[in-house]
N, C-alpha and C. Protein backbone atom coordinates (compact mmCIF):
# COMPACT_ATOMS: atom_id res chain seq x y z
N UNK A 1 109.08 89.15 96.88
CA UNK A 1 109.85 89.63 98.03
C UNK A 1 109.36 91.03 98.40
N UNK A 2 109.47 91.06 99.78
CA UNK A 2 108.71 92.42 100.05
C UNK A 2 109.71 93.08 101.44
N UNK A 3 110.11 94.18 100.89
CA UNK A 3 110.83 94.87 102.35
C UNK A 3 110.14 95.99 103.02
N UNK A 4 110.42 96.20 104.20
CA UNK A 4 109.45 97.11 104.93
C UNK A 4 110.44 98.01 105.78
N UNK A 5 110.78 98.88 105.85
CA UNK A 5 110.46 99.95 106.61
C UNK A 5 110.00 101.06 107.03
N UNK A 6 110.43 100.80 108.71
CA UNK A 6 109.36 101.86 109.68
C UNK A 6 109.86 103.59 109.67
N UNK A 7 109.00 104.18 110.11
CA UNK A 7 109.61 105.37 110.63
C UNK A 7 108.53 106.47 111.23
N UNK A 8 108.92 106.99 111.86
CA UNK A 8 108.10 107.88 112.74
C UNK A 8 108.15 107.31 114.32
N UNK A 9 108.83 106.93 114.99
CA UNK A 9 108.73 106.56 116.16
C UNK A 9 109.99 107.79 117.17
N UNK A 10 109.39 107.95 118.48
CA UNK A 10 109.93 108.96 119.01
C UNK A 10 109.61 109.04 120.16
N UNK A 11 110.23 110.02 121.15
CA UNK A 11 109.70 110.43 122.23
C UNK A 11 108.97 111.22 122.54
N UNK A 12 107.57 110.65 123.11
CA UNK A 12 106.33 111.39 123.04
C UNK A 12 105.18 111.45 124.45
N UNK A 13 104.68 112.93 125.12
CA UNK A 13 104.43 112.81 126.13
C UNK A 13 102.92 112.03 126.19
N UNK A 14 102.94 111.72 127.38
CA UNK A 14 101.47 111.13 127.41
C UNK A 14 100.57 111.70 127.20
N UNK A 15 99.42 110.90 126.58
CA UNK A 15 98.37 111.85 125.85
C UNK A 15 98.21 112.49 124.51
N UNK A 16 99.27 112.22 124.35
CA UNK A 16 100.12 112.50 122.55
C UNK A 16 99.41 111.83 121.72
N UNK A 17 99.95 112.20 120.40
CA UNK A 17 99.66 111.45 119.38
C UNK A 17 100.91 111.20 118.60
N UNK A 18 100.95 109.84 117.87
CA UNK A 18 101.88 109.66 116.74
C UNK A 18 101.75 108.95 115.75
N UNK A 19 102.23 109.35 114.60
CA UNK A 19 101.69 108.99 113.54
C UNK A 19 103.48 107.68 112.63
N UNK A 20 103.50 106.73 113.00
CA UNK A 20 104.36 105.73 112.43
C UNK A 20 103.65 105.06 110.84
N UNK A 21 105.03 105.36 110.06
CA UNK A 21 105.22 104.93 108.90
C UNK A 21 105.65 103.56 108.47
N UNK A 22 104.94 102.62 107.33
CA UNK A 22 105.86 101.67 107.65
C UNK A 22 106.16 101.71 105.60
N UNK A 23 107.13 101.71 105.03
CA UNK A 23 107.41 101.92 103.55
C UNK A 23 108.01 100.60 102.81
N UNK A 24 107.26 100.10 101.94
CA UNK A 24 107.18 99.28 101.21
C UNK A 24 107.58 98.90 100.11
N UNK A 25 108.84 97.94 99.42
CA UNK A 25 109.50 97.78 98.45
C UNK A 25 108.45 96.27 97.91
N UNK A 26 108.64 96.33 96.58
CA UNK A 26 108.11 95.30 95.80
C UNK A 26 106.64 95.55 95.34
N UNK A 27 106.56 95.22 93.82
CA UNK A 27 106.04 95.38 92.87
C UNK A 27 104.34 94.80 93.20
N UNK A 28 104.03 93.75 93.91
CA UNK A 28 102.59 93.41 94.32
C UNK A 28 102.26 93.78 95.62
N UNK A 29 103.08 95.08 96.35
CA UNK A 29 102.72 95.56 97.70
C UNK A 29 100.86 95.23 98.43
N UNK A 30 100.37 96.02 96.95
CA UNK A 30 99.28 96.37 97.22
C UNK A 30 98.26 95.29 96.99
N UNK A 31 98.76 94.05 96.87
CA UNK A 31 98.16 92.54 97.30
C UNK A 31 98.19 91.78 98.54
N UNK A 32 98.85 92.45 99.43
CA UNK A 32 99.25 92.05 100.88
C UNK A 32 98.57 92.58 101.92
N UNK A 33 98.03 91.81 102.69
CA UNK A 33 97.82 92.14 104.11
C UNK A 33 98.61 92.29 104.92
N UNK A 34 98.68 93.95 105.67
CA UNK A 34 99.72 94.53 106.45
C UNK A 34 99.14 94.44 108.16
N UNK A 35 100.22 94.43 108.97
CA UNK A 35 99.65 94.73 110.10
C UNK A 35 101.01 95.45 111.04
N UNK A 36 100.64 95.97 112.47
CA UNK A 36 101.86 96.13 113.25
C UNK A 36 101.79 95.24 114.43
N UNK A 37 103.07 95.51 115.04
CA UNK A 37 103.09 94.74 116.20
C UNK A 37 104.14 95.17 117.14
N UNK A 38 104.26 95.07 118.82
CA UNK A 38 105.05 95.72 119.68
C UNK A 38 105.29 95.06 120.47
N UNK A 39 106.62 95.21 120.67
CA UNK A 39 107.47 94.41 121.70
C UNK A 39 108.17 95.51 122.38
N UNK A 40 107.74 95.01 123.82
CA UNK A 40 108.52 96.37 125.23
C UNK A 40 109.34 95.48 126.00
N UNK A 41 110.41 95.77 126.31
CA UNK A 41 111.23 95.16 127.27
C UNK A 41 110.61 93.96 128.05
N UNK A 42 111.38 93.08 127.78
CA UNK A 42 111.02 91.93 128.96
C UNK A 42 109.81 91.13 128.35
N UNK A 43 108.94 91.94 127.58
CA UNK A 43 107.85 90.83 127.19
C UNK A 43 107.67 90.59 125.40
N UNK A 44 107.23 89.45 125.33
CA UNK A 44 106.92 89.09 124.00
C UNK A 44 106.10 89.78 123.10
N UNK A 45 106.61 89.92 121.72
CA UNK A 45 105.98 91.09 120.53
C UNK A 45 104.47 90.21 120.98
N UNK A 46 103.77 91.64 120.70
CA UNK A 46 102.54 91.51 120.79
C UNK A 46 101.40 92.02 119.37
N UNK A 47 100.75 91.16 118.94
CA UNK A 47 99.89 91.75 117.67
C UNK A 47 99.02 93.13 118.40
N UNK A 48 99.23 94.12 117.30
CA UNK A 48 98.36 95.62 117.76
C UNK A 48 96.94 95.66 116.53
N UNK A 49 97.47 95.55 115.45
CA UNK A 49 96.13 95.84 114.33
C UNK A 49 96.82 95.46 113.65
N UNK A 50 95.70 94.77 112.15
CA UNK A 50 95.75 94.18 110.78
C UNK A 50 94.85 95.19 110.00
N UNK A 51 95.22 94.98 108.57
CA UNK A 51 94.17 95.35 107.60
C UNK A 51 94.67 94.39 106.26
N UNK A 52 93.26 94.54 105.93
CA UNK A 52 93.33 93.64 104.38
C UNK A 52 94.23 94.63 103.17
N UNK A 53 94.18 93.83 102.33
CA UNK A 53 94.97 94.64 100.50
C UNK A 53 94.49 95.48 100.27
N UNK A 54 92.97 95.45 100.40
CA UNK A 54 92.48 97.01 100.07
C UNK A 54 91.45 97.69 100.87
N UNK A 55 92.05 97.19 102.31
CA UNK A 55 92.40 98.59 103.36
C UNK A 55 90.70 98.27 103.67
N UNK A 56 89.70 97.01 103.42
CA UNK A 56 88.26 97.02 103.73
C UNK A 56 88.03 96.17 105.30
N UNK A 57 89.07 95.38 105.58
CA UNK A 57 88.90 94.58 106.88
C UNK A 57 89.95 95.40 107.80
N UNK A 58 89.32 95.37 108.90
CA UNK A 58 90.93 95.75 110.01
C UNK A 58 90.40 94.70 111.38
N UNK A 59 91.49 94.77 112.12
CA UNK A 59 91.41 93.77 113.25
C UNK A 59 92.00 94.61 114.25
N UNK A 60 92.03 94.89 115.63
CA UNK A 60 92.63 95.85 116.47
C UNK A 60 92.82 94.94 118.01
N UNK A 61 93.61 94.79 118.49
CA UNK A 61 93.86 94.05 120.02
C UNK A 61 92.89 95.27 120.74
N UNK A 62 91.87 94.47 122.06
CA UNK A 62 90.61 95.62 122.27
C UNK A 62 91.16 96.57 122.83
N UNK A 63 92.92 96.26 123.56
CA UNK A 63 93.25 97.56 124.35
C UNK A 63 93.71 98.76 123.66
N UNK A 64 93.49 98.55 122.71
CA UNK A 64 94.32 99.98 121.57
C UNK A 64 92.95 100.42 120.38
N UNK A 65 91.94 99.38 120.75
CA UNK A 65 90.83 99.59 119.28
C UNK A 65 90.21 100.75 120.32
N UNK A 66 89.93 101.89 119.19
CA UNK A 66 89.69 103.27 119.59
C UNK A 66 90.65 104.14 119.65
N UNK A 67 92.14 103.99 120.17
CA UNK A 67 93.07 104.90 119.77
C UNK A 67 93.86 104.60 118.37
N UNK A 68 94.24 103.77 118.43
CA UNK A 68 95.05 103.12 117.28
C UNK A 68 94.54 103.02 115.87
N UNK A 69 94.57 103.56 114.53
CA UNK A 69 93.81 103.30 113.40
C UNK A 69 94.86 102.80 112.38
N UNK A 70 94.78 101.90 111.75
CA UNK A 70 95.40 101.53 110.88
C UNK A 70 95.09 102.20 109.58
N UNK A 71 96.00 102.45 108.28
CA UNK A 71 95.67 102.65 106.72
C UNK A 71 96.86 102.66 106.43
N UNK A 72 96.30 102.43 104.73
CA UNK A 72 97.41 102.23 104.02
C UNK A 72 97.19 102.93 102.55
N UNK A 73 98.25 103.52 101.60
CA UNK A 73 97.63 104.16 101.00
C UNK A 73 98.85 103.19 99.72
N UNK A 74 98.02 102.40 98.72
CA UNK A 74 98.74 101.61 97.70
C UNK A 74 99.39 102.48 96.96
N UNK A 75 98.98 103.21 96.73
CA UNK A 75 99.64 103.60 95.73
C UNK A 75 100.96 104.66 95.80
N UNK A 76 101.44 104.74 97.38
CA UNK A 76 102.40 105.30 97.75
C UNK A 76 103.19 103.63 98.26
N UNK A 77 102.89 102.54 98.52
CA UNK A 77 103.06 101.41 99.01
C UNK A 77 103.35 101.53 100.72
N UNK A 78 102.65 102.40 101.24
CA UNK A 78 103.01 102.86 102.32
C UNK A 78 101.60 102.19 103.31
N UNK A 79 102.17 102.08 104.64
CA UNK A 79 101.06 101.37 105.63
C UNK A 79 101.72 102.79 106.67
N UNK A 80 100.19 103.06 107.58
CA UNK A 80 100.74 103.90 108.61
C UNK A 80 99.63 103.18 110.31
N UNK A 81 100.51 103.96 111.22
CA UNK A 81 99.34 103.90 111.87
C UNK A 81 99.10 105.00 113.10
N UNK A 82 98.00 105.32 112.93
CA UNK A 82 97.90 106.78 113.61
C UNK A 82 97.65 106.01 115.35
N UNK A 83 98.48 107.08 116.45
CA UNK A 83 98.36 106.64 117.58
C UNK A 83 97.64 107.51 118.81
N UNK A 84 97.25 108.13 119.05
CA UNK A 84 96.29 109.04 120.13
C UNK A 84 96.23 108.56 121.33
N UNK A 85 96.22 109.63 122.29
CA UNK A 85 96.18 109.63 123.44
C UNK A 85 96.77 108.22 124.30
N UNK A 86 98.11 108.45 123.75
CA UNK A 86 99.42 107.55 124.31
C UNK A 86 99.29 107.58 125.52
N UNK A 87 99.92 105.89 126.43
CA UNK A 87 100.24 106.22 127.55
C UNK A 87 101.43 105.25 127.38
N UNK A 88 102.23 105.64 129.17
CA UNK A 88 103.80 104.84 129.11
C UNK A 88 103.36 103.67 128.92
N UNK A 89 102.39 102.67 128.92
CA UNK A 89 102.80 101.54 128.91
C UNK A 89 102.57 100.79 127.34
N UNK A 90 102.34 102.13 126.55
CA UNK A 90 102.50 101.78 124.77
C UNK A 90 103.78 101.93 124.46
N UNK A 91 104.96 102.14 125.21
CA UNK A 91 106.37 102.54 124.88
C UNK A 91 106.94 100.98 124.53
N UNK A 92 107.15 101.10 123.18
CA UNK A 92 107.65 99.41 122.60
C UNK A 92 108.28 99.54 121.57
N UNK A 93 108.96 98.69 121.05
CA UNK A 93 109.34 99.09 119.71
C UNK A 93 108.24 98.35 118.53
N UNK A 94 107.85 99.14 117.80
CA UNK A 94 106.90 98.79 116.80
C UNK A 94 107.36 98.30 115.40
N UNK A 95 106.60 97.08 114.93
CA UNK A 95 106.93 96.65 113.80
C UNK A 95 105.74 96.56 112.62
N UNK A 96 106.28 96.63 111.46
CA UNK A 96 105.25 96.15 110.43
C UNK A 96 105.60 94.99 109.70
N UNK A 97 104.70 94.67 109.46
CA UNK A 97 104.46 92.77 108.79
C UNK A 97 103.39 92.91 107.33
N UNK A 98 103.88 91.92 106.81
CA UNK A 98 102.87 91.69 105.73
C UNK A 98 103.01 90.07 105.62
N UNK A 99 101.86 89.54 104.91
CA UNK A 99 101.80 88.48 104.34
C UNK A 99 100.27 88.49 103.36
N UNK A 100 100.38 87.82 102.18
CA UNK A 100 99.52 87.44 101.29
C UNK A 100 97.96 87.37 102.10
N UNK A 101 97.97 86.46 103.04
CA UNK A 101 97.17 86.05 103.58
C UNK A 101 96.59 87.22 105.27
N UNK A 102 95.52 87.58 105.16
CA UNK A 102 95.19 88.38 106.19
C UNK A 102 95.36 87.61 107.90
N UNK A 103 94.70 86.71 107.55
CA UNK A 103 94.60 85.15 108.85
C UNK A 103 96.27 85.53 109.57
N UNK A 104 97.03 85.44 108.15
CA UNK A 104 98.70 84.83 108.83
C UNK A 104 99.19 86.23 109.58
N UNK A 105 99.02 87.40 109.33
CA UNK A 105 99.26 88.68 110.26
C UNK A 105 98.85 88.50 111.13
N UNK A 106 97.09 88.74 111.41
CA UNK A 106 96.47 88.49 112.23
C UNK A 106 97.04 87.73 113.80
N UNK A 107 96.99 86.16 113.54
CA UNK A 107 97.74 85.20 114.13
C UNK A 107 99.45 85.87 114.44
N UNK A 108 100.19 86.43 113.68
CA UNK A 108 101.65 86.74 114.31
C UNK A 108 102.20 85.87 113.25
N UNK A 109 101.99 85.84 112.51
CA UNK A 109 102.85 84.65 111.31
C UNK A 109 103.26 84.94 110.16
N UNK A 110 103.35 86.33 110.20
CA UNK A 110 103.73 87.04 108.60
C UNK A 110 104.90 86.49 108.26
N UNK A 111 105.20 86.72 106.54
CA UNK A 111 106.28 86.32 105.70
C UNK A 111 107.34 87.38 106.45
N UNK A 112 106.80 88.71 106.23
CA UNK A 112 108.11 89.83 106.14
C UNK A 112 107.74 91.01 107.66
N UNK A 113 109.17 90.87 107.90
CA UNK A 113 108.76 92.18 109.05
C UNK A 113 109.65 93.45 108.66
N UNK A 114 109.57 94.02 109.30
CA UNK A 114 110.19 95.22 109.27
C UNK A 114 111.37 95.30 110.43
N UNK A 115 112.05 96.41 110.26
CA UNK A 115 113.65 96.28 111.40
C UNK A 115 112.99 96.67 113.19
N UNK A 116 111.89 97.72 112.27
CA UNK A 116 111.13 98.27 114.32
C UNK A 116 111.36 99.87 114.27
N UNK A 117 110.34 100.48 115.04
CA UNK A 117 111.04 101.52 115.42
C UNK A 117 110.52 102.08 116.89
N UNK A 118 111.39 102.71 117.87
CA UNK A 118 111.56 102.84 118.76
C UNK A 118 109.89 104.13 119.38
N UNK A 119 109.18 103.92 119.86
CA UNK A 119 108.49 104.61 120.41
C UNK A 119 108.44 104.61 121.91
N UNK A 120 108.62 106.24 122.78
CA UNK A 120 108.61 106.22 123.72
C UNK A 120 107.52 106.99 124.61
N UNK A 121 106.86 106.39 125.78
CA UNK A 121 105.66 107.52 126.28
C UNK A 121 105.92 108.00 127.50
N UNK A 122 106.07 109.31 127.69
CA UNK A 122 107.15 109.77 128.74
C UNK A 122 105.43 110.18 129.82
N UNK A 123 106.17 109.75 131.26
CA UNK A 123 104.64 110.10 132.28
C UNK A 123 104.79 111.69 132.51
């Protein structure tokens, strides 16, 4: 069993940067493939980036690969993901996921999510 929560999400002007936390309960954390994902009003969560167990594969949706970096550091059981040069239409609430399997993040099919946390990009 694996629980996740987020934190670091906020109101932030465009062009910003932010750095979201996602914190990790259970004993084989650092066997899991983590990823995030964002859902904005009105439309369906959307996959943003994956990474493998030990942080050697990542996957990025192409509209965020270059700002968006994923890591994770095991041995704090912590996943983050750094965000740069924000604009309003990244304002979503963000989640983190894990599952055993890298494929099943990837795809949107993780075991465990996280509650979300609120990020906003002011014009």
């Amino acid at each position: 069993q694996v629980q996740l929560v987020e934190s670091g999400g906020r109101l932030v002007q465009a062009g910003g940067s932010l750095r979201l936390s996602c914190a990790a309960s259970g004993r084989t954390f650092s066997t899991y493939a983590v990823g995030w994902f964002r859902q904005s009003p009105g439309k369906e969560r959307e996959f943003v980036t994956a990474l493998d167990s030990s942080g050697g594969s990542t996957y990025y949706t192409d509209s965020m690969k270059g700002r968006f970096t994923i890591s994770r550091d095991n041995a704090k059981d912590t996943v983050y993901l750094q965000m740069n040069s924000l604009k309003p239409e990244d304002t979503a609430v963000y989640y983190c996921a894990a599952h055993l399997r890298l494929y099943m993040v990837v795809t949107g099919t993780p075991d465990y999510w996280g509650q979300g946390t609120q990020v906003t990009v002011s014009s």
